[in-house]
Protein backbone atom coordinates (compact mmCIF):
# COMPACT_ATOMS: atom_id res chain seq x y z
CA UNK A 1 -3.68 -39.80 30.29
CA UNK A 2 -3.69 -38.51 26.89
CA UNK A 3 -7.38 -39.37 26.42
CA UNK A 4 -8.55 -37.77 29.87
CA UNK A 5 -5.95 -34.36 28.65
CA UNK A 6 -7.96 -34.19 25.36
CA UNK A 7 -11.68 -34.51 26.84
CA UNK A 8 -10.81 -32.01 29.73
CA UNK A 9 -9.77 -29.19 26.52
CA UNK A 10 -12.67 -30.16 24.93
CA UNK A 11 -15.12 -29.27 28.29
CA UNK A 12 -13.09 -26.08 29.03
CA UNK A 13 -13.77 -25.28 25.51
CA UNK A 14 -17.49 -25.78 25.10
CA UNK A 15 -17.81 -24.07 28.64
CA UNK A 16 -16.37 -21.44 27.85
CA UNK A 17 -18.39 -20.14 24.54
CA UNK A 18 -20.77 -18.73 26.43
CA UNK A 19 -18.04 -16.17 27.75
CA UNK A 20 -18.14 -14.84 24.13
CA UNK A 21 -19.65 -11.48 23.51
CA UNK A 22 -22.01 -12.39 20.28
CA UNK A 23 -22.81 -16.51 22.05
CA UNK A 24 -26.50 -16.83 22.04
CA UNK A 25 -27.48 -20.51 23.54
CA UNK A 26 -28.81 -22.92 21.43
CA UNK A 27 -29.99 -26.41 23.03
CA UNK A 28 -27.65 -29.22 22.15
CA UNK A 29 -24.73 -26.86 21.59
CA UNK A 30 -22.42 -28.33 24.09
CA UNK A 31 -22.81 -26.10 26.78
CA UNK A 32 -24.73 -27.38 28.73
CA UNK A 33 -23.08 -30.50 29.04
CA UNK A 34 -19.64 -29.29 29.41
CA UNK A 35 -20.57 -26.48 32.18
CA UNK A 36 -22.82 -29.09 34.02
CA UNK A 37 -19.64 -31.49 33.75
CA UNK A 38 -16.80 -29.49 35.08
CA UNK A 39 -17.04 -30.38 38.56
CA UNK A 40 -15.88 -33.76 37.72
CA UNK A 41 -13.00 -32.52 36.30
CA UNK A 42 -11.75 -31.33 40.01
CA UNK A 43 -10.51 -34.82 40.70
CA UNK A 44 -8.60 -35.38 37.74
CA UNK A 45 -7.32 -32.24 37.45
CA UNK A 46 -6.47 -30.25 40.47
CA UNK A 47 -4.20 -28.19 38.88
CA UNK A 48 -7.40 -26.58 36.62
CA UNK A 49 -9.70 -25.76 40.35
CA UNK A 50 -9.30 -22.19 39.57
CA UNK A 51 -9.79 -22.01 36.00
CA UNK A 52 -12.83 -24.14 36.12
CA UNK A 53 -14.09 -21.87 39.09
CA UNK A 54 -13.60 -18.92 37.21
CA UNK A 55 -15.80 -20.20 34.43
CA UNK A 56 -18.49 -21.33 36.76
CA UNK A 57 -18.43 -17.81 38.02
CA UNK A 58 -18.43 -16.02 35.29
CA UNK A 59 -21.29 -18.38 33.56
CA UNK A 60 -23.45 -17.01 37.10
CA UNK A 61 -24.14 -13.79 35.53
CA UNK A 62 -25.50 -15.36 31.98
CA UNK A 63 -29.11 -14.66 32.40
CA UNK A 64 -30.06 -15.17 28.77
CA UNK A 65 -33.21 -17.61 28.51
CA UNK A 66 -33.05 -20.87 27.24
CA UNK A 67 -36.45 -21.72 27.27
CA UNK A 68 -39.49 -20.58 27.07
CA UNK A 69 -40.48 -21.72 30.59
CA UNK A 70 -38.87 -19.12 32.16
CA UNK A 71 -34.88 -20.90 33.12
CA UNK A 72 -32.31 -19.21 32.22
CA UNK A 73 -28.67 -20.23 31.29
CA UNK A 74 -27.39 -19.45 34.87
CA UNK A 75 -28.70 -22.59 35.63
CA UNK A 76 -26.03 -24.87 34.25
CA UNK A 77 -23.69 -23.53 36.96
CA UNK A 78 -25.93 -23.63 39.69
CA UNK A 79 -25.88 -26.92 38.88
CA UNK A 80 -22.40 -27.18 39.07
CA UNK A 81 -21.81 -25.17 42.10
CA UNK A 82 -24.35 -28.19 43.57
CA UNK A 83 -22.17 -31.07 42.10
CA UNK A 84 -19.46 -29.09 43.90
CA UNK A 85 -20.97 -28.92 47.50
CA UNK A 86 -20.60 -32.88 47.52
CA UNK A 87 -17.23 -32.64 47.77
CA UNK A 88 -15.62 -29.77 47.69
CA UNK A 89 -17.69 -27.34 49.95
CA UNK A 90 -15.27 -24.92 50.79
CA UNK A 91 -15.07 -23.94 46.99
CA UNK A 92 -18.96 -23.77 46.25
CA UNK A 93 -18.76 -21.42 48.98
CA UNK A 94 -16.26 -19.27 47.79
CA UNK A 95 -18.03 -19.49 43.99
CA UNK A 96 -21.58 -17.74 46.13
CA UNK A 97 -19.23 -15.31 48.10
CA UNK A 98 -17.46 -14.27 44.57
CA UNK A 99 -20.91 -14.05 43.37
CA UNK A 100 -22.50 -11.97 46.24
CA UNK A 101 -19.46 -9.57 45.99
CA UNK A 102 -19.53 -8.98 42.00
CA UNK A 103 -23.41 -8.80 42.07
């Protein structure tokens, strides 16, 4: 349990530099990954639903570009939200109804 403790702080950590006011992406930076990953961490760790929500959410309103086709860093939790309608539908739907209301 020890190993699955230290890989889930090391997710919520990478997801979460993006939250910081001077983050500017940079591919391969672990963000990507971790962000697009947290939905698997609902099964492990029920206990960390809202936290990992919360970051989802907040990573919504990143619209800073990440490439030069046009996507934007948003993206990664779209993704997630996605991953999340699999199983856990009821809070996808919440994460879009946060959105709608903040936006």
């Amino acid at each position: 349990m020890a190993d699955k403790e230290y890989c889930k702080n090391i997710i919520l950590q990478y997801s979460q530099l993006a939250l910081l006011p001077d983050y500017r992406y940079q591919i391969s930076d672990g963000t990507q990954a971790a962000i697009t990953t947290l939905p698997s961490l609902f099964n492990e760790f029920p206990d960390e639903k809202d936290n990992i929500k919360n970051i989802i959410l907040q990573n919504l309103f990143n619209d800073y570009p990440i490439n030069a086709g046009g996507n934007v860093f948003n993206e990664f939790s779209i993704y997630a939200i996605q991953k999340l309608w699999e199983n856990y539908s009821d809070d996808a739907q919440s994460l879009l109804l946060g959105y709608l209301m903040l936006s």
